[in-house]
N, C-alpha and C. Protein backbone atom coordinates (compact mmCIF):
# COMPACT_ATOMS: atom_id res chain seq x y z
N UNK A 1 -6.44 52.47 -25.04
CA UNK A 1 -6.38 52.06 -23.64
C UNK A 1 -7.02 50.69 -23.45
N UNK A 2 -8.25 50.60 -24.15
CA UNK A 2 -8.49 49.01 -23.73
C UNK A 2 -8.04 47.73 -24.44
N UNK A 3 -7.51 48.29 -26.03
CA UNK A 3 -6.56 47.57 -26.78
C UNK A 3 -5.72 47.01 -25.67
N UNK A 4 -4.94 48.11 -24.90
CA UNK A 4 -3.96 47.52 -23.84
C UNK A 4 -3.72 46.63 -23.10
N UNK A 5 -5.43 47.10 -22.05
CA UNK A 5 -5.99 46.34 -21.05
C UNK A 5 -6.05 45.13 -21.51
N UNK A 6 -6.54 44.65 -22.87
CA UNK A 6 -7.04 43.29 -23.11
C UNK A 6 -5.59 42.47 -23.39
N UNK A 7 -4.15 43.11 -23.58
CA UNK A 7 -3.19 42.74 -24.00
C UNK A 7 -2.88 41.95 -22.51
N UNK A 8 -2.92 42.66 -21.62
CA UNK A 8 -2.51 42.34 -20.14
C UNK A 8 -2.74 41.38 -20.06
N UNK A 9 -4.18 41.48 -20.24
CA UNK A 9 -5.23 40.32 -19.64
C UNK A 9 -4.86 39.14 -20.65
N UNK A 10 -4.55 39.14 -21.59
CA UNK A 10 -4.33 38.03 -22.06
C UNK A 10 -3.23 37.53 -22.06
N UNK A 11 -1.70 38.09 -22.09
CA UNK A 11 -0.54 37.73 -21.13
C UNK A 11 -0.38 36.95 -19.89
N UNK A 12 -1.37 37.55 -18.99
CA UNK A 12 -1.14 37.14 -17.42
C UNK A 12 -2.27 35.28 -17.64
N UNK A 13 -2.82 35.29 -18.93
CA UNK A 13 -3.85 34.51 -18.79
C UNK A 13 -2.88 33.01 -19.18
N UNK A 14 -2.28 33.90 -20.74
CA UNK A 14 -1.24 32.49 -20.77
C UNK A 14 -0.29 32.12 -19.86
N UNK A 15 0.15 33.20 -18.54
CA UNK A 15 1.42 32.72 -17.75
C UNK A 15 1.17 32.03 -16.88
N UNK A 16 -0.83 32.15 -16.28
CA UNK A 16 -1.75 31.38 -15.41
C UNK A 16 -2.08 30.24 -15.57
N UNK A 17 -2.27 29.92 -16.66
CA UNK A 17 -2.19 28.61 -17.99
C UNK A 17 -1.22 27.45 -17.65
N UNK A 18 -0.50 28.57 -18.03
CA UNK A 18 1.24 27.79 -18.01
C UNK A 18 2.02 26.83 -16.42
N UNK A 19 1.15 28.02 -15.16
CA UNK A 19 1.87 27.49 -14.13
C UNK A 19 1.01 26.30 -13.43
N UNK A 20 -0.74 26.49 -14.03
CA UNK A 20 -1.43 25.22 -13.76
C UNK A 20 -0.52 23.89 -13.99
N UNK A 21 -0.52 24.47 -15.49
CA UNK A 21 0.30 22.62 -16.24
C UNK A 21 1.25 22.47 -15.64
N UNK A 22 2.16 23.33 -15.14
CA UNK A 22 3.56 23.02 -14.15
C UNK A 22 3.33 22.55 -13.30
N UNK A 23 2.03 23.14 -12.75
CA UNK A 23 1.69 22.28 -11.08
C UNK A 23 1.18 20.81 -11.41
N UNK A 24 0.11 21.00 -12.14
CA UNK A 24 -0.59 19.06 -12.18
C UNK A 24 0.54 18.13 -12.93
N UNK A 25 1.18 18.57 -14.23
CA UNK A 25 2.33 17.62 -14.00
C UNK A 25 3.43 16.79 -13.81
N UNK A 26 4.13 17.31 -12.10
CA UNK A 26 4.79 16.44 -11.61
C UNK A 26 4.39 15.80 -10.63
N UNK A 27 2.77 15.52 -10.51
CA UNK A 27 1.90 14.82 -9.76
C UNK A 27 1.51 13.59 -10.85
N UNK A 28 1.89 13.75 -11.45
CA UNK A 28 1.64 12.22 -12.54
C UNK A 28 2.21 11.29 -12.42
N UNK A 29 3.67 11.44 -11.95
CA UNK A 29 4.50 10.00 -11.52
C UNK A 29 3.65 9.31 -10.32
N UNK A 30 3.62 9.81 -9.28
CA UNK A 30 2.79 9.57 -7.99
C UNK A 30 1.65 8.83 -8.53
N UNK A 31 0.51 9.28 -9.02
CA UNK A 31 -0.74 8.55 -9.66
C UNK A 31 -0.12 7.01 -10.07
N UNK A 32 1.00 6.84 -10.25
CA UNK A 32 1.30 5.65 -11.04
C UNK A 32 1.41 4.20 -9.57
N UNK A 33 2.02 5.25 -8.32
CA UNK A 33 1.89 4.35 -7.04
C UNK A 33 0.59 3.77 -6.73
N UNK A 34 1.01 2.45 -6.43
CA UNK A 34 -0.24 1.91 -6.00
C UNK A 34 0.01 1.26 -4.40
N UNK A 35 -1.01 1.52 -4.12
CA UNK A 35 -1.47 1.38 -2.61
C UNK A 35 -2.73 0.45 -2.08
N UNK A 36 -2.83 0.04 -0.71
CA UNK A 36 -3.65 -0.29 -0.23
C UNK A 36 -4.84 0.02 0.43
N UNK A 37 -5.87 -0.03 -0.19
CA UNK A 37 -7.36 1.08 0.14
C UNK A 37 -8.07 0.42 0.95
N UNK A 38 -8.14 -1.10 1.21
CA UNK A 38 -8.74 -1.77 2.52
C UNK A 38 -8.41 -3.10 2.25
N UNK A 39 -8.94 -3.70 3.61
CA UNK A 39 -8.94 -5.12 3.71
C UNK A 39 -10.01 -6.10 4.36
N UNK A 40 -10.32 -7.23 4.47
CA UNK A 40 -11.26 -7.59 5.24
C UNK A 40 -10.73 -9.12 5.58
N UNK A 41 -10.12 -9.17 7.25
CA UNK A 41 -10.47 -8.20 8.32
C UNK A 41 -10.10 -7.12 8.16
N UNK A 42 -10.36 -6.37 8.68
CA UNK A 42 -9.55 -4.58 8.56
C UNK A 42 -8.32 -5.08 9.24
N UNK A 43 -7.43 -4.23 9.32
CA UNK A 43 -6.42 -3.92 10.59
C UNK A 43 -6.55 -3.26 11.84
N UNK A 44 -6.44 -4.21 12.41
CA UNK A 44 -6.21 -3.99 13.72
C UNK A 44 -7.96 -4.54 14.51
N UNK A 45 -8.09 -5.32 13.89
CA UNK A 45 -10.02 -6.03 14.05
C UNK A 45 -9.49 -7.47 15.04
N UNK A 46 -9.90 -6.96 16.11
CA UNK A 46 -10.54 -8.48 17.13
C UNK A 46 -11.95 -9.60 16.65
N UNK A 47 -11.32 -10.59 16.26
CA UNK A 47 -12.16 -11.75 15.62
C UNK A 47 -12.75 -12.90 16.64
N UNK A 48 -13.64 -13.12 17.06
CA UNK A 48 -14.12 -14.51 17.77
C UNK A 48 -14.28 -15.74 16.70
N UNK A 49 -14.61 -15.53 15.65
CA UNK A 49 -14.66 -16.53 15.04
C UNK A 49 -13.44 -16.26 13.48
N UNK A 50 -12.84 -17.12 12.88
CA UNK A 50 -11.90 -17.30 12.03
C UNK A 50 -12.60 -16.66 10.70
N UNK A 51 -11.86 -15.73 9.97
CA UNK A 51 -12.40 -16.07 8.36
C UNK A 51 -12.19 -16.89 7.28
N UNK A 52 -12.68 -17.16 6.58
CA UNK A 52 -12.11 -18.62 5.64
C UNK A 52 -11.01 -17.40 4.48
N UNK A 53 -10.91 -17.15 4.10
CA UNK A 53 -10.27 -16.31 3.54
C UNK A 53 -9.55 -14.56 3.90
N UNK A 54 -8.78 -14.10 3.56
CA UNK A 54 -8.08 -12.53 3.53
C UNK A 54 -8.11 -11.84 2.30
N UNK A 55 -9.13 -10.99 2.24
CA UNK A 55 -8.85 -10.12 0.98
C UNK A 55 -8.37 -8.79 1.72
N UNK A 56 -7.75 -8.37 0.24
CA UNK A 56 -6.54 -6.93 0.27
C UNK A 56 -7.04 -6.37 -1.05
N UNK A 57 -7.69 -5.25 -0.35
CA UNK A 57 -8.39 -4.08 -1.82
C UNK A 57 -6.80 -3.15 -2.42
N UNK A 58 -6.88 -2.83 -3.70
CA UNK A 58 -5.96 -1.51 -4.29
C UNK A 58 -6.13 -1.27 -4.56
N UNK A 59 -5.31 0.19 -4.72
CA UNK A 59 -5.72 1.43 -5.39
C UNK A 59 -5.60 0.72 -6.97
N UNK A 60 -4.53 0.12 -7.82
CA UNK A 60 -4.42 -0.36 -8.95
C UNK A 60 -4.60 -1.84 -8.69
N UNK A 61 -4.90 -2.29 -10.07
CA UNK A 61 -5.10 -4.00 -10.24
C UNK A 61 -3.38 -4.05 -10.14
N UNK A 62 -3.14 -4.85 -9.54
CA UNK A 62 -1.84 -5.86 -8.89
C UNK A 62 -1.67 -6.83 -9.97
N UNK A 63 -0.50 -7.12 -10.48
CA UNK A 63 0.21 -8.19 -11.21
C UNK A 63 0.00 -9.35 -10.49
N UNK A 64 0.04 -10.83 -10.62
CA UNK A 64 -0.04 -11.89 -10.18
C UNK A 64 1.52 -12.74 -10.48
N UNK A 65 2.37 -12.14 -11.20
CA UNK A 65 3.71 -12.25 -11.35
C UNK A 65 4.29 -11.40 -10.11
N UNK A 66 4.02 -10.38 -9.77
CA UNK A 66 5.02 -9.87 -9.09
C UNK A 66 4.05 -9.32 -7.67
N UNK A 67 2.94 -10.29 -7.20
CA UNK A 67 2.57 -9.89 -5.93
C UNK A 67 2.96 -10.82 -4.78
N UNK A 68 3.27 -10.88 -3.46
CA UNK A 68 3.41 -11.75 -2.82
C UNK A 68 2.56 -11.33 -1.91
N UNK A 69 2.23 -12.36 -1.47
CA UNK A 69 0.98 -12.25 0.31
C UNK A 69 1.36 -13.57 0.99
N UNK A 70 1.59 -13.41 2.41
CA UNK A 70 2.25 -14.31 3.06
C UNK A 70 0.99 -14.00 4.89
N UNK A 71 0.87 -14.90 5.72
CA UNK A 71 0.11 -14.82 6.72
C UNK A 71 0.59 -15.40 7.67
N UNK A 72 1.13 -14.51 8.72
CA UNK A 72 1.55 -15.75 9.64
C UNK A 72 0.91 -15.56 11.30
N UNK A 73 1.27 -16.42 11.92
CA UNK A 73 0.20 -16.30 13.46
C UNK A 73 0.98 -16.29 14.48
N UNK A 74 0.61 -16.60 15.52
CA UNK A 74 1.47 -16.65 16.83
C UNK A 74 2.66 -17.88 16.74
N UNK A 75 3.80 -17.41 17.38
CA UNK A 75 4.93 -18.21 17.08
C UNK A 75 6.03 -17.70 15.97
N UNK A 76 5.05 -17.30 14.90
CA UNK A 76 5.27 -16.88 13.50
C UNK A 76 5.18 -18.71 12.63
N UNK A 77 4.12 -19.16 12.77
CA UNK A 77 3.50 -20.08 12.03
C UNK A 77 2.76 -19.38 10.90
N UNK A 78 3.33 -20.61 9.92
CA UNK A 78 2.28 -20.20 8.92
C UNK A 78 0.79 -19.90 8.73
N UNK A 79 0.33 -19.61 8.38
CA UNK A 79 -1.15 -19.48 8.45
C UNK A 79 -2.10 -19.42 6.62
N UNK A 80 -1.01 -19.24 5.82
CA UNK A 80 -1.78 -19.39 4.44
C UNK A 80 -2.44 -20.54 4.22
N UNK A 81 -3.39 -20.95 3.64
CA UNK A 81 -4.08 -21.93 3.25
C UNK A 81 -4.34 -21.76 1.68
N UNK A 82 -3.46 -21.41 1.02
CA UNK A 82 -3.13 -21.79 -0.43
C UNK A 82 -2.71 -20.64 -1.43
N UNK A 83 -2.78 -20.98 -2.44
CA UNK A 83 -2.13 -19.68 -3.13
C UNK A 83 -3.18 -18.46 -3.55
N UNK A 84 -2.71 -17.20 -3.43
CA UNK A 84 -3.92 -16.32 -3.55
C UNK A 84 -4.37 -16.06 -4.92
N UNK A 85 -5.87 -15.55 -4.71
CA UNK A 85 -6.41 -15.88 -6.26
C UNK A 85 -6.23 -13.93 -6.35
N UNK A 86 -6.59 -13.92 -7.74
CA UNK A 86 -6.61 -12.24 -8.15
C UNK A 86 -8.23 -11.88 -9.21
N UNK A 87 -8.82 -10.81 -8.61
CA UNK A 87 -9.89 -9.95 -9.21
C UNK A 87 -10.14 -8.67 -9.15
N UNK A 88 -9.89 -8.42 -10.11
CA UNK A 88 -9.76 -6.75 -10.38
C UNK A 88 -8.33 -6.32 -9.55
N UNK A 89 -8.68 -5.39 -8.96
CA UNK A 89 -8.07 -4.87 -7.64
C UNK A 89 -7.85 -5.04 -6.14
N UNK A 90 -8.81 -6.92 -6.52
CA UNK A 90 -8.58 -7.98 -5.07
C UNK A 90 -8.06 -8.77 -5.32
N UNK A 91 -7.18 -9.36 -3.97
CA UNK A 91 -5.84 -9.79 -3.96
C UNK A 91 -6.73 -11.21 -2.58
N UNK A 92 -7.34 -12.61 -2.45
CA UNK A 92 -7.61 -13.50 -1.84
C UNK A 92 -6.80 -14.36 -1.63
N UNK A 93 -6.25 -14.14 -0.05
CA UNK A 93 -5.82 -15.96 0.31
C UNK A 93 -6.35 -16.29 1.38
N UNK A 94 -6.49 -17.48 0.92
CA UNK A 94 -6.91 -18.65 1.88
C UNK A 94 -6.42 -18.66 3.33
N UNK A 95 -7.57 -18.62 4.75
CA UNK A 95 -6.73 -18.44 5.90
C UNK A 95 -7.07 -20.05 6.53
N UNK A 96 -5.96 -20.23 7.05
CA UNK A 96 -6.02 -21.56 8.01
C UNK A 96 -5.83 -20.88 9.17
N UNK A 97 -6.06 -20.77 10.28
CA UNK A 97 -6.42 -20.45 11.65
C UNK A 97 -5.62 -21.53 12.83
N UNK A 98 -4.61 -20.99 13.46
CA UNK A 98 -4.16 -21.64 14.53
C UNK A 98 -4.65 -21.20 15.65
N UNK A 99 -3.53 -21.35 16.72
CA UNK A 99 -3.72 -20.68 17.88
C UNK A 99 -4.21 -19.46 18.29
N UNK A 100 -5.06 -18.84 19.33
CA UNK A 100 -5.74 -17.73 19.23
C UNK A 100 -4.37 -16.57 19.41
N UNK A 101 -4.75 -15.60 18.89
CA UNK A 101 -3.13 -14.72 18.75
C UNK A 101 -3.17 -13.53 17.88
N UNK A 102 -2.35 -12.88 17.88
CA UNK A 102 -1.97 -12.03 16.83
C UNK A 102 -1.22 -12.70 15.39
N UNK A 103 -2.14 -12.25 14.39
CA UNK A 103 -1.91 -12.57 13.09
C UNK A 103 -1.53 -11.40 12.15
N UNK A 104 -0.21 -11.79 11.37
CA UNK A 104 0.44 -10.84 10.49
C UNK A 104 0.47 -10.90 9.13
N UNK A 105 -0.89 -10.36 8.12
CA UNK A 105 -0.91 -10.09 6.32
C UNK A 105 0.41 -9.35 6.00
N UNK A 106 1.53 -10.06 5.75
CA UNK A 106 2.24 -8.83 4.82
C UNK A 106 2.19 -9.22 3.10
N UNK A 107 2.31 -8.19 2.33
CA UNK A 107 1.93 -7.92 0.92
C UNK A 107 3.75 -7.51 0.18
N UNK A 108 3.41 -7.46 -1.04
CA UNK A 108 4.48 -6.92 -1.46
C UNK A 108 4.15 -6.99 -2.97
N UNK A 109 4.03 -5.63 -3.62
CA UNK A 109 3.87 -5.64 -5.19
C UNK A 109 4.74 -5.03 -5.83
N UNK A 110 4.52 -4.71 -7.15
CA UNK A 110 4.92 -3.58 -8.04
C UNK A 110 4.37 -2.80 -8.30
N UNK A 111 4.62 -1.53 -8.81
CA UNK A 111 3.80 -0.07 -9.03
C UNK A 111 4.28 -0.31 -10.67
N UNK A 112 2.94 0.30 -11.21
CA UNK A 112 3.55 0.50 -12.61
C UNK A 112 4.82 1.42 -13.41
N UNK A 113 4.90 2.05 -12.29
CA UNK A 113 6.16 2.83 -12.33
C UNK A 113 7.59 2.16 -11.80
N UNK A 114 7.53 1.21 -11.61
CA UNK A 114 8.18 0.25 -10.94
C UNK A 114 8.99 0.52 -9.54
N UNK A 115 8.46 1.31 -8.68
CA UNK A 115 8.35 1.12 -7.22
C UNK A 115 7.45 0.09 -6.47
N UNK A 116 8.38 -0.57 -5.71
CA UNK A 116 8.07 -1.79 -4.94
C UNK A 116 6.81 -0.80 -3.49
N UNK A 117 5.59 -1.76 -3.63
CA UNK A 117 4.71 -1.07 -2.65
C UNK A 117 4.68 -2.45 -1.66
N UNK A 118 4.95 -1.92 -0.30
CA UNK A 118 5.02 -3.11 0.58
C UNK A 118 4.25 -2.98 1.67
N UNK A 119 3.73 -3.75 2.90
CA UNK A 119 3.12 -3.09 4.08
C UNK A 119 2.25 -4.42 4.69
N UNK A 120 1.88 -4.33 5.70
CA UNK A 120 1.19 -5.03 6.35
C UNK A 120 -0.33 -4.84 6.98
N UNK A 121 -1.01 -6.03 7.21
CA UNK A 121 -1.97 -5.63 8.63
C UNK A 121 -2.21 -6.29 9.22
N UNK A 122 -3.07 -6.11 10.66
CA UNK A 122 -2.67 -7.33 11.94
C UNK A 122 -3.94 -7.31 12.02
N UNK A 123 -4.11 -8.53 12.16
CA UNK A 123 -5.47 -8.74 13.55
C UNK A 123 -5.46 -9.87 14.25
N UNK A 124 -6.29 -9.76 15.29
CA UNK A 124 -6.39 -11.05 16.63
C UNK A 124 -7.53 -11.67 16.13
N UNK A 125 -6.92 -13.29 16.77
CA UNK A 125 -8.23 -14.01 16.99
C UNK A 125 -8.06 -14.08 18.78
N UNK A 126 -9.51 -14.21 19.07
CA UNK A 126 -9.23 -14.57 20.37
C UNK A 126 -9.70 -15.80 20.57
N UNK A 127 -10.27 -16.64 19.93
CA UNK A 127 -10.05 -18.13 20.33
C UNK A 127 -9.85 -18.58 18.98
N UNK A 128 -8.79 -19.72 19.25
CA UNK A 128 -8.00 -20.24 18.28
C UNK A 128 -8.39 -21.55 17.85
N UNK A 129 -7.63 -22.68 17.18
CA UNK A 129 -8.25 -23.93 16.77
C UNK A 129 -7.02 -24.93 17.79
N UNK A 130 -8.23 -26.22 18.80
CA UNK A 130 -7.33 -26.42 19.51
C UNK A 130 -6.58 -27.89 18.64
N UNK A 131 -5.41 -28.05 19.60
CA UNK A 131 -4.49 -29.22 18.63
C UNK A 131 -4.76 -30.53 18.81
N UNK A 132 -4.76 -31.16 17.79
CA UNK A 132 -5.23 -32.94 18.07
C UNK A 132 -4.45 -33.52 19.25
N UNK A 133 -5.19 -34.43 19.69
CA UNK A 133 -4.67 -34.80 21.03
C UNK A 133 -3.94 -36.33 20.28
N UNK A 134 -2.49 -36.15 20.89
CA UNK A 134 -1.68 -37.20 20.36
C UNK A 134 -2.39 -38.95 20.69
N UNK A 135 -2.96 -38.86 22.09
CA UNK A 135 -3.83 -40.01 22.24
C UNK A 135 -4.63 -40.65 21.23
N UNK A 136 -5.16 -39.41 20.28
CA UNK A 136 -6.10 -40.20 19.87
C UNK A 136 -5.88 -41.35 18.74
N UNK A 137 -4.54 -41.35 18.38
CA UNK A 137 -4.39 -41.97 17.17
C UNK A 137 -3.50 -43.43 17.94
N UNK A 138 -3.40 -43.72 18.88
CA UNK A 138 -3.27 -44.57 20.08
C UNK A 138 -4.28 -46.07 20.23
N UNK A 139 -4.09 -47.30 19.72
CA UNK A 139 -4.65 -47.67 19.91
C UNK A 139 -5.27 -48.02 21.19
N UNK A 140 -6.52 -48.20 21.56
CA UNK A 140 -7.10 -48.44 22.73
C UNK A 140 -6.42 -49.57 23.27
N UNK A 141 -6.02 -50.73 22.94
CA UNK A 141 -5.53 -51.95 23.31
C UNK A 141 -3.92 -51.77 23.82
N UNK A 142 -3.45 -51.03 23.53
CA UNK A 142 -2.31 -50.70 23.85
C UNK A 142 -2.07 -49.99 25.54
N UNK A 143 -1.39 -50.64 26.52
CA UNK A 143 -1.54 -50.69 27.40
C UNK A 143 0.04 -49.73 27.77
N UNK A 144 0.83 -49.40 26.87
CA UNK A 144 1.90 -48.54 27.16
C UNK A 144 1.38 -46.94 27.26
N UNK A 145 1.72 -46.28 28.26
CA UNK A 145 1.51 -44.87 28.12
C UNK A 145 2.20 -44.21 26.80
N UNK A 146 1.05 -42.96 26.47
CA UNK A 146 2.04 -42.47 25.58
C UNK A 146 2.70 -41.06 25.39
N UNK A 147 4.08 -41.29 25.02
CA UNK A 147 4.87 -40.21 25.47
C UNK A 147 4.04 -38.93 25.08
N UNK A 148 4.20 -37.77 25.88
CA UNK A 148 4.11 -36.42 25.37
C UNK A 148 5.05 -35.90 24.44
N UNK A 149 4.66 -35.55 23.11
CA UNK A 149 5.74 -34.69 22.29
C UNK A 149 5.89 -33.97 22.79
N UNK A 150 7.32 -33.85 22.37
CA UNK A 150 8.13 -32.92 22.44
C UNK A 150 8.51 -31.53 21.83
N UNK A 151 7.48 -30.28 22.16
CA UNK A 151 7.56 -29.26 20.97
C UNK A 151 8.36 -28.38 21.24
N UNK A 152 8.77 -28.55 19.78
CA UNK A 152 9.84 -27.34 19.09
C UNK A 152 10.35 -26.32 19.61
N UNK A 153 11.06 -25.85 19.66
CA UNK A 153 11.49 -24.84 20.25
C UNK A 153 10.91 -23.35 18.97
N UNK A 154 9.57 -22.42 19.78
CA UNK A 154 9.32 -21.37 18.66
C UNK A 154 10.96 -20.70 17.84
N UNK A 155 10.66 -20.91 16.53
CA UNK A 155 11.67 -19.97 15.89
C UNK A 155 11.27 -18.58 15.92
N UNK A 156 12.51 -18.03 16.14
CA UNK A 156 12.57 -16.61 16.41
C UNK A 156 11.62 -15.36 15.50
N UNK A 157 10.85 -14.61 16.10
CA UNK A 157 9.84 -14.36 15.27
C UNK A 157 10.50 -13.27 14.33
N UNK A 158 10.26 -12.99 13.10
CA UNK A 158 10.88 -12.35 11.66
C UNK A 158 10.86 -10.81 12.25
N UNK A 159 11.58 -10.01 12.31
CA UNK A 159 11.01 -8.53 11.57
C UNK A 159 10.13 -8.08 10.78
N UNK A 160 8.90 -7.27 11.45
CA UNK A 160 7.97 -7.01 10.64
C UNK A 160 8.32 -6.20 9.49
N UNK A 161 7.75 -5.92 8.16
CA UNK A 161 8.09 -5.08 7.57
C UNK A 161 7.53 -4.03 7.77
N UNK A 162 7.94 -2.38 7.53
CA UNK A 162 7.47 -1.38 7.50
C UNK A 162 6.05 -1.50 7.03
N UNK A 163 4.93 -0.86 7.40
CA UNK A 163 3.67 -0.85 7.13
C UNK A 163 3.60 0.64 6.00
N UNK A 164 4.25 0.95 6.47
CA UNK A 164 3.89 2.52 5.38
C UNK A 164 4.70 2.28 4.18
N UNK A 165 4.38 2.47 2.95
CA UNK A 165 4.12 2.83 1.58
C UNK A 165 5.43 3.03 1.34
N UNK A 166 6.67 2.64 0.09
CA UNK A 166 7.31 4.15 0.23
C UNK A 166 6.61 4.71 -1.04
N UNK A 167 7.21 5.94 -0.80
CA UNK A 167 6.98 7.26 -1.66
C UNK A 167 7.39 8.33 -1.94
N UNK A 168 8.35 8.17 -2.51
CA UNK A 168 9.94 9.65 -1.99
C UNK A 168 9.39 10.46 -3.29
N UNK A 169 8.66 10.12 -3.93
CA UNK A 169 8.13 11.46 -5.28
C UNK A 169 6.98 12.37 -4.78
N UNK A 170 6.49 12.52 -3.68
CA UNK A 170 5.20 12.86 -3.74
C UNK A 170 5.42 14.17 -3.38
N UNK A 171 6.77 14.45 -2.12
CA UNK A 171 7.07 16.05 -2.15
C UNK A 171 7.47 16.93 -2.90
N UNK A 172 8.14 16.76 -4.15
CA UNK A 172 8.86 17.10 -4.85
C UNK A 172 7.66 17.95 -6.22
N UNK A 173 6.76 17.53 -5.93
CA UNK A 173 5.62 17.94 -7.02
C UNK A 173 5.25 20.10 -6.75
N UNK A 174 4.94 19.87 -5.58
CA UNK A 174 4.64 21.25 -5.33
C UNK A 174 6.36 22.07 -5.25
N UNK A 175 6.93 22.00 -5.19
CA UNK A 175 8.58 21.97 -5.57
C UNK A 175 8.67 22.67 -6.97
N UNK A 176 8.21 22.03 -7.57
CA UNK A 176 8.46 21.97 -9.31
C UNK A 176 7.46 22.93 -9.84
N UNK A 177 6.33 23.08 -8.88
CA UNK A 177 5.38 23.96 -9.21
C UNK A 177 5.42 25.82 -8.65
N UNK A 178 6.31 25.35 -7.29
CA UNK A 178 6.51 26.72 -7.11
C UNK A 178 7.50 27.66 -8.22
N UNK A 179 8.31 26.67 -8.69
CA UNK A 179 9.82 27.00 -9.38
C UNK A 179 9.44 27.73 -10.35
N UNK A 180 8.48 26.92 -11.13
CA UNK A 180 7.59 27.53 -12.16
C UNK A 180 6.75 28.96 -11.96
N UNK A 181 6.38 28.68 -11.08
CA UNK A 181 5.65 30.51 -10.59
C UNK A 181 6.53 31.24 -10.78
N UNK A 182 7.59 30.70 -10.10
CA UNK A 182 8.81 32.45 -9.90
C UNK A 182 8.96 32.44 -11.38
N UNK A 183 9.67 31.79 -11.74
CA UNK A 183 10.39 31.72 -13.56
C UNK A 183 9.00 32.51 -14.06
N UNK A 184 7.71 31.80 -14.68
CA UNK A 184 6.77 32.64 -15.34
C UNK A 184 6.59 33.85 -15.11
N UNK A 185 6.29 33.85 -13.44
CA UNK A 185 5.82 34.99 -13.29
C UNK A 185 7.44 36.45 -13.90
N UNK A 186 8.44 36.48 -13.48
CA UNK A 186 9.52 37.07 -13.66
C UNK A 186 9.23 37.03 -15.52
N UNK A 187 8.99 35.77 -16.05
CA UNK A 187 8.98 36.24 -17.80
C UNK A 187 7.73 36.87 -17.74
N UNK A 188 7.08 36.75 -18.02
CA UNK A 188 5.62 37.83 -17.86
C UNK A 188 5.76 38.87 -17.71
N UNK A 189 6.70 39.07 -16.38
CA UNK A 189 6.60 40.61 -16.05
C UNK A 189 8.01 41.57 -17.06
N UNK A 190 9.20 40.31 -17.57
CA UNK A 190 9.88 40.87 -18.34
C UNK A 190 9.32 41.46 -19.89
N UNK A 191 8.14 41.05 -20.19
CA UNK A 191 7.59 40.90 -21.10
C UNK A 191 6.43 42.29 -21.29
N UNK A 192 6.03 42.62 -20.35
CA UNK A 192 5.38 43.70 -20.20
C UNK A 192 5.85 45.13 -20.35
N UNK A 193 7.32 44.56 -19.44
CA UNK A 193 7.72 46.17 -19.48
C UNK A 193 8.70 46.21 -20.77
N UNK A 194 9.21 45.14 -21.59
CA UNK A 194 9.59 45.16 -22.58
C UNK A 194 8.55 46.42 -23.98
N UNK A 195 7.13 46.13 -23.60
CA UNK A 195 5.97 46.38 -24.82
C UNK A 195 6.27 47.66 -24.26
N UNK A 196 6.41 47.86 -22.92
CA UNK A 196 6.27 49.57 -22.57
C UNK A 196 7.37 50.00 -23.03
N UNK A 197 8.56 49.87 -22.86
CA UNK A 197 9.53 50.63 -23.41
C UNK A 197 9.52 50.91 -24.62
N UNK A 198 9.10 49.30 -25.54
CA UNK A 198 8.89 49.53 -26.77
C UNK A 198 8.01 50.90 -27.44
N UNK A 199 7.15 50.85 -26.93
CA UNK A 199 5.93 51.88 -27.21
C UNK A 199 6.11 53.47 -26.77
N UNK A 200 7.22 53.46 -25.84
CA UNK A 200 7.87 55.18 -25.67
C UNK A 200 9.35 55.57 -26.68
């Protein structure tokens, strides 16, 4: 009888075994996505004064071949102030500061799995940098008024990109893990009553 018992017990132990490893891995592709874990400014942060730079934290160190970071401000003016540098898992560019406004970080990398990770974040300044006054480059002696430029007509502001992640693997994990329960559990139990029949 306890010959038996210990037979059970060690059956149900390998089929318990078995449906762990089924569950943890089709959660391994996912681990390979990389994402955005912070920034400074944060998103969605009201600024009085400008930062000289934008860093963007990740979950993985980011390629410098295949990252883009772009900044733009009210109007949809540029706002980068040079090309971004890379450390570790920080991603720095340079901010030049216009008009006070809403300002738009969008990103765009690769995952080592090679899903494209994309997304944005915003923040305000509320006072901005004001614009040189065309006078001043006017000589004083010059007795003609001088015209007011003439500005541009704003170009039409871009479509933001989606802010959220994609990630079409991440449901599919517990999926693969239930599938596995039924299947084991059903061999296990074919397996048991197999020894019983055997044994009458």
């Amino acid at each position: 009888m306890g010959g038996r018992v210990a037979r059970v017990a060690r059956t149900w132990a390998v089929v318990l075994g078995v449906v762990v490893a089924s569950a943890l891995l089709p959660a391994a592709p996912a681990a390979a996505h990389n994402s955005l874990t912070g920034s400074d400014p944060r998103d969605g942060a009201r600024l009085a004064a400008a930062p000289e730079r934008i860093e963007l934290r990740f979950l993985a160190t980011p390629k410098e071949d295949t990252t883009e970071v772009t900044v733009t401000g009210p109007d949809n003016v540029a706002a980068t102030g040079g090309a971004p540098t890379f450390a570790g898992k920080r991603v720095t560019v340079p901010f030049r500061p216009g008009a006070a406004g809403l300002y738009i970080v969008t990103y765009r990398l690769a995952s080592d799995d090679g899903h494209p990770v994309k997304g944005e974040i915003r923040f305000t300044l509320t006072t901005g940098t004001p614009a040189e006054s065309p006078s001043a480059t006017v000589p004083p002696t010059s007795a003609a008024p001088t015209a007011a430029p003439t500005s541009a007509a704003p170009s039409p502001a871009s479509p933001t990109p989606a802010a959220a992640e994609a990630d079409d693997d991440g449901g599919t994990g517990w999926l693969w893990a239930a599938g596995a329960v039924v299947v084991l559990a059903a061999l296990g139990g074919g397996l048991l009553l197999r020894r019983r029949a055997a044994r009458r």
